[in-house]
Protein backbone atom coordinates (compact mmCIF):
# COMPACT_ATOMS: atom_id res chain seq x y z
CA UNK A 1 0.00 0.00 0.00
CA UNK A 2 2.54 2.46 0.86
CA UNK A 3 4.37 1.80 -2.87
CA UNK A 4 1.15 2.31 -4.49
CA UNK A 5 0.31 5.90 -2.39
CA UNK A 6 4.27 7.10 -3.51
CA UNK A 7 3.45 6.18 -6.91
CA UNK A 8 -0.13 8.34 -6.83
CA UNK A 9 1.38 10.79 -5.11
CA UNK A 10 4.36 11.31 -7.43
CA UNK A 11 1.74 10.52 -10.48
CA UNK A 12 -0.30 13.78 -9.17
CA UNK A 13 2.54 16.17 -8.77
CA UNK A 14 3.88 14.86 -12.83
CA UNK A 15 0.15 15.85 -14.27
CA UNK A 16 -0.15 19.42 -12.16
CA UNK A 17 4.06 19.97 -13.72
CA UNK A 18 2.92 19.47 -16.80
CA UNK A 19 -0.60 21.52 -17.34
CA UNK A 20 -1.69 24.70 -16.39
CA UNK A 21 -4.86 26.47 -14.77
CA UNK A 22 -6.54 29.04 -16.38
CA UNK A 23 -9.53 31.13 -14.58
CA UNK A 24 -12.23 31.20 -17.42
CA UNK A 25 -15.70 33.05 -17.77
CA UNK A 26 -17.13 29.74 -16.91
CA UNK A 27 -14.53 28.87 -14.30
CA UNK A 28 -11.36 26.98 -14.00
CA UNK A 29 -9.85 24.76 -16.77
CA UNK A 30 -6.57 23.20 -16.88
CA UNK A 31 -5.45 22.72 -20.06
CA UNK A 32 -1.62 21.50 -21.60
CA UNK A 33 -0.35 23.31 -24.66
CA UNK A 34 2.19 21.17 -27.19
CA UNK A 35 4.31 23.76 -29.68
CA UNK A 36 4.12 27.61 -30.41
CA UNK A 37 0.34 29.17 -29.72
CA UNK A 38 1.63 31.22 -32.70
CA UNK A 39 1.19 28.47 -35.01
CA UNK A 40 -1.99 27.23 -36.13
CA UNK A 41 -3.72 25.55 -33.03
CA UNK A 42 -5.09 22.40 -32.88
CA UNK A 43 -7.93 21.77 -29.83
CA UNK A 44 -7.91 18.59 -29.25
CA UNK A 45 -11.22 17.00 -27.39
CA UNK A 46 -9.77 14.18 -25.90
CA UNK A 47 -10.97 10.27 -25.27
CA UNK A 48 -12.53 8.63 -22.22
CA UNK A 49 -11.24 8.40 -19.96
CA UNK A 50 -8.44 10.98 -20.29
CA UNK A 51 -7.49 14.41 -19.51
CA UNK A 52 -5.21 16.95 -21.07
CA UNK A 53 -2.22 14.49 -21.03
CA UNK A 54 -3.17 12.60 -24.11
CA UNK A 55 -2.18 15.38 -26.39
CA UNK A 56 1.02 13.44 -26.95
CA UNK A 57 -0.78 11.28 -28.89
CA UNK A 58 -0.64 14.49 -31.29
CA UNK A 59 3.31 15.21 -31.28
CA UNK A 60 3.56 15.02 -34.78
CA UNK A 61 1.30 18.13 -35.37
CA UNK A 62 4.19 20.08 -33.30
CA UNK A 63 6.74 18.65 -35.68
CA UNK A 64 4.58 19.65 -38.50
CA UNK A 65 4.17 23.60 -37.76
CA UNK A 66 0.77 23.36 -35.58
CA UNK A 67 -0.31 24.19 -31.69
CA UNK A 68 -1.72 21.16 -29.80
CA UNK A 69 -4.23 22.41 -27.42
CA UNK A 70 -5.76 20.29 -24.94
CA UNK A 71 -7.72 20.47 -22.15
CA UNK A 72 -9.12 18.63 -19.88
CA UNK A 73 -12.99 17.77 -20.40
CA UNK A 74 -15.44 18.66 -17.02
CA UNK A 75 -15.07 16.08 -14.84
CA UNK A 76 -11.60 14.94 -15.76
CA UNK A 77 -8.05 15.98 -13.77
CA UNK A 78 -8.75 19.60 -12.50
CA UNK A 79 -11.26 20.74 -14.30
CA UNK A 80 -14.58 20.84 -12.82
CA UNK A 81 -17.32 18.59 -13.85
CA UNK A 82 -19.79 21.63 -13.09
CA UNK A 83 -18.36 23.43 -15.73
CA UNK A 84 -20.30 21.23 -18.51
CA UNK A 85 -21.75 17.68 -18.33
CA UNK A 86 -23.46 17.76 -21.36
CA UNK A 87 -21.43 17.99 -24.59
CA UNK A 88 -23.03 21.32 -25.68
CA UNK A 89 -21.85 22.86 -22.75
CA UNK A 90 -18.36 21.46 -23.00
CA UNK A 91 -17.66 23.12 -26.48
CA UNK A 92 -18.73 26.25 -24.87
CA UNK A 93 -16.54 25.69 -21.96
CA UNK A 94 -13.76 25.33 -25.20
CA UNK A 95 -14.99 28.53 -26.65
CA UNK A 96 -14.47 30.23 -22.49
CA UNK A 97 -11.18 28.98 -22.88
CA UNK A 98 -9.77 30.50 -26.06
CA UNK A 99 -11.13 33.85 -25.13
CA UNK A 100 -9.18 33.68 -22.34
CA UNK A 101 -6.23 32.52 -24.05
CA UNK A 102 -7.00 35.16 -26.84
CA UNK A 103 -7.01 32.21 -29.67
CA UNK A 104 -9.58 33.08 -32.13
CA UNK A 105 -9.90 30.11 -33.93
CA UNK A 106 -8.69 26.39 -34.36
CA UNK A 107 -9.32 23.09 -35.74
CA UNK A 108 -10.99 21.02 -33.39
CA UNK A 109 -9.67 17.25 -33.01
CA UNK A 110 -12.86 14.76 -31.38
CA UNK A 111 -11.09 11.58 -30.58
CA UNK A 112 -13.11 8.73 -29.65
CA UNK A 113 -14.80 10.26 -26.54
CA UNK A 114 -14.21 13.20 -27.40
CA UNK A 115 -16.33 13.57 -30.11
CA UNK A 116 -19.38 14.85 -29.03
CA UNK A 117 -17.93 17.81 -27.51
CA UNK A 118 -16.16 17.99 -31.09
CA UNK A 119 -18.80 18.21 -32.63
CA UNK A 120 -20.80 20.64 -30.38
CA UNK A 121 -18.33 23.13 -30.60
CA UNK A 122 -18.06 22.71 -34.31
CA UNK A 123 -21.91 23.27 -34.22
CA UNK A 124 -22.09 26.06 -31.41
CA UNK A 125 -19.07 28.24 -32.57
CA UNK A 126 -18.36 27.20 -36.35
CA UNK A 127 -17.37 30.56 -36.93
CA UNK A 128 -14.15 29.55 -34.85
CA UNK A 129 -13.53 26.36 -36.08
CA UNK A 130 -11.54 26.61 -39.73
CA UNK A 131 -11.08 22.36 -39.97
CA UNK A 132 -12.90 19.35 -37.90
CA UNK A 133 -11.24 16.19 -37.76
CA UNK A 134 -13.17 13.00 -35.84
CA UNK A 135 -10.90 9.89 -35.12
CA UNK A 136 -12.42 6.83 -33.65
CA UNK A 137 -14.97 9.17 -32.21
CA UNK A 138 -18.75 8.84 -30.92
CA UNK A 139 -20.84 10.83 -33.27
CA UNK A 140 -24.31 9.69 -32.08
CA UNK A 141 -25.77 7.56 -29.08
CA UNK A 142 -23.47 4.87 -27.60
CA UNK A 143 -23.70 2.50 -25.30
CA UNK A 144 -20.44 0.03 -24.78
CA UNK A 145 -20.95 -3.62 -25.20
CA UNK A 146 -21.47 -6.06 -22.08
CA UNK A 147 -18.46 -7.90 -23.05
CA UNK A 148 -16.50 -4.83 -23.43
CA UNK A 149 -17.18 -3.64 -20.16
CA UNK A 150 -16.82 -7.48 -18.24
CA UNK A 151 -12.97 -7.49 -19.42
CA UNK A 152 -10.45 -6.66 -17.07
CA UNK A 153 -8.84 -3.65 -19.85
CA UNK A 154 -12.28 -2.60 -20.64
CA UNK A 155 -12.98 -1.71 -17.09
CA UNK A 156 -9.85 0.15 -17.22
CA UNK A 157 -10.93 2.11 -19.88
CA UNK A 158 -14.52 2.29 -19.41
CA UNK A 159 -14.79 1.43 -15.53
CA UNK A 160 -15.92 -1.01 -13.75
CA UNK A 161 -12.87 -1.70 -11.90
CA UNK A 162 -13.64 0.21 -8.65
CA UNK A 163 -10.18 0.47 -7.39
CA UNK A 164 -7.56 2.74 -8.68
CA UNK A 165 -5.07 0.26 -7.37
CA UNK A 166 -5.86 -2.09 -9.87
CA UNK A 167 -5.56 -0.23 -12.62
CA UNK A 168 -2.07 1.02 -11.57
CA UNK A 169 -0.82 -2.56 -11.35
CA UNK A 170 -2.76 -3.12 -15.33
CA UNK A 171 -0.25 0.36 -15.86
CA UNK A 172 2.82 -1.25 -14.54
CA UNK A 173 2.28 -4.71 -16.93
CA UNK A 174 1.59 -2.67 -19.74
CA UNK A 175 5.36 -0.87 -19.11
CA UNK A 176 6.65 -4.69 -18.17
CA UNK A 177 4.99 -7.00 -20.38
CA UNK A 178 3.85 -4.94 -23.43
CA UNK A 179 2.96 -7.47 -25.58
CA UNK A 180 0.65 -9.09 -22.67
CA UNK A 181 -0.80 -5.65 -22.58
CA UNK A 182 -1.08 -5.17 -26.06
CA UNK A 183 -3.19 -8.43 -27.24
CA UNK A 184 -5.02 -7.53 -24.46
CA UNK A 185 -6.08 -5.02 -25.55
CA UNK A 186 -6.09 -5.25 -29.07
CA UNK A 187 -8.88 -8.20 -27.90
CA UNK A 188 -10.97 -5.44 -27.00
CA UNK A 189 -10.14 -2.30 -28.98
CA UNK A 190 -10.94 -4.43 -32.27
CA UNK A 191 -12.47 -7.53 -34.07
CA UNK A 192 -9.58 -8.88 -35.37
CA UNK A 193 -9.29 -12.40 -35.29
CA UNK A 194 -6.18 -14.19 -32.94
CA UNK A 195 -3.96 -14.51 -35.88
CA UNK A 196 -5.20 -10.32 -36.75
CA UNK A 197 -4.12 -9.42 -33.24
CA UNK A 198 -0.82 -11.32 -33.07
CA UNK A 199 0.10 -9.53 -36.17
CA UNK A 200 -1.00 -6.33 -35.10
CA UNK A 201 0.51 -6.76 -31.69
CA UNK A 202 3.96 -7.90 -33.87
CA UNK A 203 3.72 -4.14 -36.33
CA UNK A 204 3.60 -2.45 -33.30
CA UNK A 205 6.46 -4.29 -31.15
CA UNK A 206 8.82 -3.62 -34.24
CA UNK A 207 8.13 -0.10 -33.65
CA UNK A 208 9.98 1.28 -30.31
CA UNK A 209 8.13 4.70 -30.67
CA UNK A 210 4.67 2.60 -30.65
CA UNK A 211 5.71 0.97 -27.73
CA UNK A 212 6.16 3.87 -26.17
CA UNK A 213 3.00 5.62 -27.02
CA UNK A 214 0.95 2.58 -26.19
CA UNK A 215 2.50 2.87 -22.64
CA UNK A 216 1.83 6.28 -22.31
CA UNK A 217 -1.57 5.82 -23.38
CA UNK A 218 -1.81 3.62 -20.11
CA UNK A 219 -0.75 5.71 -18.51
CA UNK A 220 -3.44 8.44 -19.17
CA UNK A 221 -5.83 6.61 -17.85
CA UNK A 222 -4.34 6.65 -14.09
CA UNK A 223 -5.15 7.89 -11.82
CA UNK A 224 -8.31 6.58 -12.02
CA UNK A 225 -9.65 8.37 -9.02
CA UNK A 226 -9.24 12.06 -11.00
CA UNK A 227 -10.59 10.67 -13.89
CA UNK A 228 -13.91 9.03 -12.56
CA UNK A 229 -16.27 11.29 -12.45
CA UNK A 230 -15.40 12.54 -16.38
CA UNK A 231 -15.44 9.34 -17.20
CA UNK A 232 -18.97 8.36 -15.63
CA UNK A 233 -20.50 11.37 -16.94
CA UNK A 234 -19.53 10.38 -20.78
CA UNK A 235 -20.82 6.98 -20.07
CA UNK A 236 -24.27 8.59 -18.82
CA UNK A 237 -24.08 10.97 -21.61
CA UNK A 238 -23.71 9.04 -24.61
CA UNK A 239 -26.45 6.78 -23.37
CA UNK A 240 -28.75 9.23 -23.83
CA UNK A 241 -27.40 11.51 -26.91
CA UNK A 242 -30.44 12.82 -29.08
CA UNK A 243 -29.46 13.44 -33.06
CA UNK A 244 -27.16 16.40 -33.71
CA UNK A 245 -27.48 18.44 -36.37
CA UNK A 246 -24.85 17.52 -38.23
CA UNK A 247 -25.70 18.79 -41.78
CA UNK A 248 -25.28 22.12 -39.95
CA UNK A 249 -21.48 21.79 -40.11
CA UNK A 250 -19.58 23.76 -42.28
CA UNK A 251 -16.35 23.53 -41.59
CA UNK A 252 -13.93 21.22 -43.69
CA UNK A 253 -14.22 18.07 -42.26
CA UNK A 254 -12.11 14.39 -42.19
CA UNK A 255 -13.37 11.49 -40.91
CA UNK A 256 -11.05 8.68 -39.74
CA UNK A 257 -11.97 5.43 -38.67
CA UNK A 258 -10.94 1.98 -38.87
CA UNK A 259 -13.42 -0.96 -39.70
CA UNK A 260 -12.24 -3.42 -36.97
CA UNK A 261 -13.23 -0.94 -34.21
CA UNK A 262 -14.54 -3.15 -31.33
CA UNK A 263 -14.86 -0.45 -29.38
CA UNK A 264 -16.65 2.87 -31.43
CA UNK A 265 -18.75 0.41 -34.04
CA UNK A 266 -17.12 2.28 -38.02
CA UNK A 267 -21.03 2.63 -38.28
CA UNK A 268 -20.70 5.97 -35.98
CA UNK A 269 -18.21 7.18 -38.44
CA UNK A 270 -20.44 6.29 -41.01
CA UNK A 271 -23.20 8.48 -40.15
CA UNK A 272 -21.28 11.74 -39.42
CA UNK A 273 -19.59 11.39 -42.69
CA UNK A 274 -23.05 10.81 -44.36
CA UNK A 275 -24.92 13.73 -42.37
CA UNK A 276 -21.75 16.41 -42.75
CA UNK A 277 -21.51 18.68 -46.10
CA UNK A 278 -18.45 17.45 -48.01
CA UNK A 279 -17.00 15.08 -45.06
CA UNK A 280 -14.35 12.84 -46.49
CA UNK A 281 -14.00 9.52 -45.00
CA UNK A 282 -10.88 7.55 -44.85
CA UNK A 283 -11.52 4.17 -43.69
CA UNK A 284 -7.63 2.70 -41.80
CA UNK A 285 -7.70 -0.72 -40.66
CA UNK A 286 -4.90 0.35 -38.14
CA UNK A 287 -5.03 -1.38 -34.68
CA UNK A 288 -9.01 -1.32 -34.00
CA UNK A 289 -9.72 1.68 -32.41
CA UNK A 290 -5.82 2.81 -32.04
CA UNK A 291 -5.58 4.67 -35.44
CA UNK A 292 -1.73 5.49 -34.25
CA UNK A 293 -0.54 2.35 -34.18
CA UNK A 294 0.54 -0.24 -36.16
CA UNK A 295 2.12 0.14 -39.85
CA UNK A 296 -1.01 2.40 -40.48
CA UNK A 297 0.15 5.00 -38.71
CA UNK A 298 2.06 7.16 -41.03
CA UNK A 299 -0.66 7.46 -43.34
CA UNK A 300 -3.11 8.65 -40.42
CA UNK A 301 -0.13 10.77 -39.62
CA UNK A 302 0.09 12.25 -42.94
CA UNK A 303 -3.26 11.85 -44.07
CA UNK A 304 -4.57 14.53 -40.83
CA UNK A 305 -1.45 16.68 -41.23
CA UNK A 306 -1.84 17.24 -44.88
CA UNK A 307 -5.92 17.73 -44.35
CA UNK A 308 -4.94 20.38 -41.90
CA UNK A 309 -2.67 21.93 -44.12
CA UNK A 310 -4.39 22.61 -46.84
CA UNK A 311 -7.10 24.63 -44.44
CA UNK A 312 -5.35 26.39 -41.75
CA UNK A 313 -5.50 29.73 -42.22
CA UNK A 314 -2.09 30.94 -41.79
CA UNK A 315 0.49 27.56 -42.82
CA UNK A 316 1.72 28.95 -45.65
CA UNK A 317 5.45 28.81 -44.51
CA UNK A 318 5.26 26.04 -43.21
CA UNK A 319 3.71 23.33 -45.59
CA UNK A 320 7.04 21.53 -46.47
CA UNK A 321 7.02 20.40 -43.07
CA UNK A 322 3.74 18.10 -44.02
CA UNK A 323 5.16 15.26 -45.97
């Protein structure tokens, strides 16, 4: 016990080190920025459960002449679940935060959980939003699976496991054993067959960086304790989503999903790309719901870099960096 409260202790101080608090109309947000707020920024709307440490995922962008912006969703880290439970009121949390960070428009990233709140904001403040881009995201009601949520990693995700202890020790096999880790949860995150998740599970161990962002990813997830609430309001939120309206969208939007999702069914992607003006859908087998892994990965790289390219506002200097 006294190994695990060092290791939550020391976890807590690393997340505070690396975000900020920001006092907004709506109240306090933390939020983590990634690159030069001169750039083109990028808000990213992250997963569930999360927080604003899983703009990492996103490094490239910073390597590619764009801002990562992330913060953390009500309910999640520091921020407040008061400030917005429903999805509507979390893009207008978004919208409180760039005033107050005097960034007058972005492109706004909805990744898997994320995407309601995406989409929202897209819908609330399009006049802000020059690109959306939805990745493995919910688009419309969702409810996870009974098997998904009876498996030891998709309590971790999605949370049934009631003790943040036991999610730190699925944290420290996922650093020890990756490959354990990683057919685990390849099992989950997609409906690949056991030969499908060897070999994806074999792309991504020939890849150190993958490793390493896999890991990280577990990491995001714990604590579990400052993530709960967040992550039971999305849960009770998505259960009861009514249709957006989506052909209301008019900013440039990409749509990337992969087929073998076991987690976000490829049929969510489906509709938003059907109900959005001139939404382009790239369908990436990838790893399931993990669009950035496996040999995939440079092409979803590419493939979102180049998109936001060709539609920020001000990347004219720096579009050589794209491919």
């Amino acid at each position: 016990m006294y190994y695990y409260r060092r290791w939550h202790e020391q976890a807590i101080a690393r997340l505070h080190a690396q975000s900020s608090m920001v006092e907004t109309a709506r109240g306090p947000v933390e939020y983590a920025f990634a690159g030069d707020p001169r750039d083109p920024v990028v808000l990213l709307s992250h997963g569930t459960p999360g927080g604003s440490d899983q703009g990492f995922l996103f490094a490239d962008l910073v390597q590619r002449g764009f801002c990562v912006l992330t913060p953390s969703r009500p309910g999640y880290l520091r921020t407040p679940l008061e400030l917005g439970r429903t999805p509507g009121e979390q893009a207008d949390m978004f919208a409180a935060l760039l005033d107050t960070l005097n960034i007058a428009d972005v492109a706004v990233l909805g990744m898997s959980g994320g995407g309601p709140a995406a989409l929202q904001f897209a819908l609330r403040h399009g006049e802000r939003v020059w690109a959306l881009v939805l990745e493995s995201a919910v688009t419309q009601d969702y409810r996870p699976s009974e098997a998904v949520l009876d498996r030891a990693l998709g309590r971790l995700f999605l949370g049934r496991a009631g003790l943040d202890g036991v999610l730190w020790l699925s944290s420290m096999v996922a650093h020890r054993w990756p490959r354990l880790a990683l057919e685990t949860y390849l099992g989950i995150e997609s409906t690949y067959d056991r030969a499908g998740i060897v070999r994806c599970a074999d792309e991504v161990l020939r890849r150190p960086k993958q490793v390493q962002l896999f890991t990280h990813l577990v990491d995001t997830v714990v604590p579990y304790d400052v993530r709960q609430q967040g992550r039971d309001n999305d849960l009770a939120q998505f259960a009861c989503m009514l249709p957006y309206s989506l052909d209301q969208i008019a900013a440039p939007t990409l749509i990337m999903h992969s087929p073998y999702d076991g987690d976000v069914p490829f049929a969510q992607a489906e509709h938003a790309a059907m109900m959005i003006p001139g939404a382009e859908l790239c369908a990436v087998p990838a790893a399931g719901h993990f669009l950035w892994l496996t040999d995939d990965a440079d092409r979803v790289a590419s493939k979102r870099a180049a998109f936001l390219a060709a539609h920020a506002p001000t990347y004219s200097k720096q579009v050589t960096k794209v491919l």
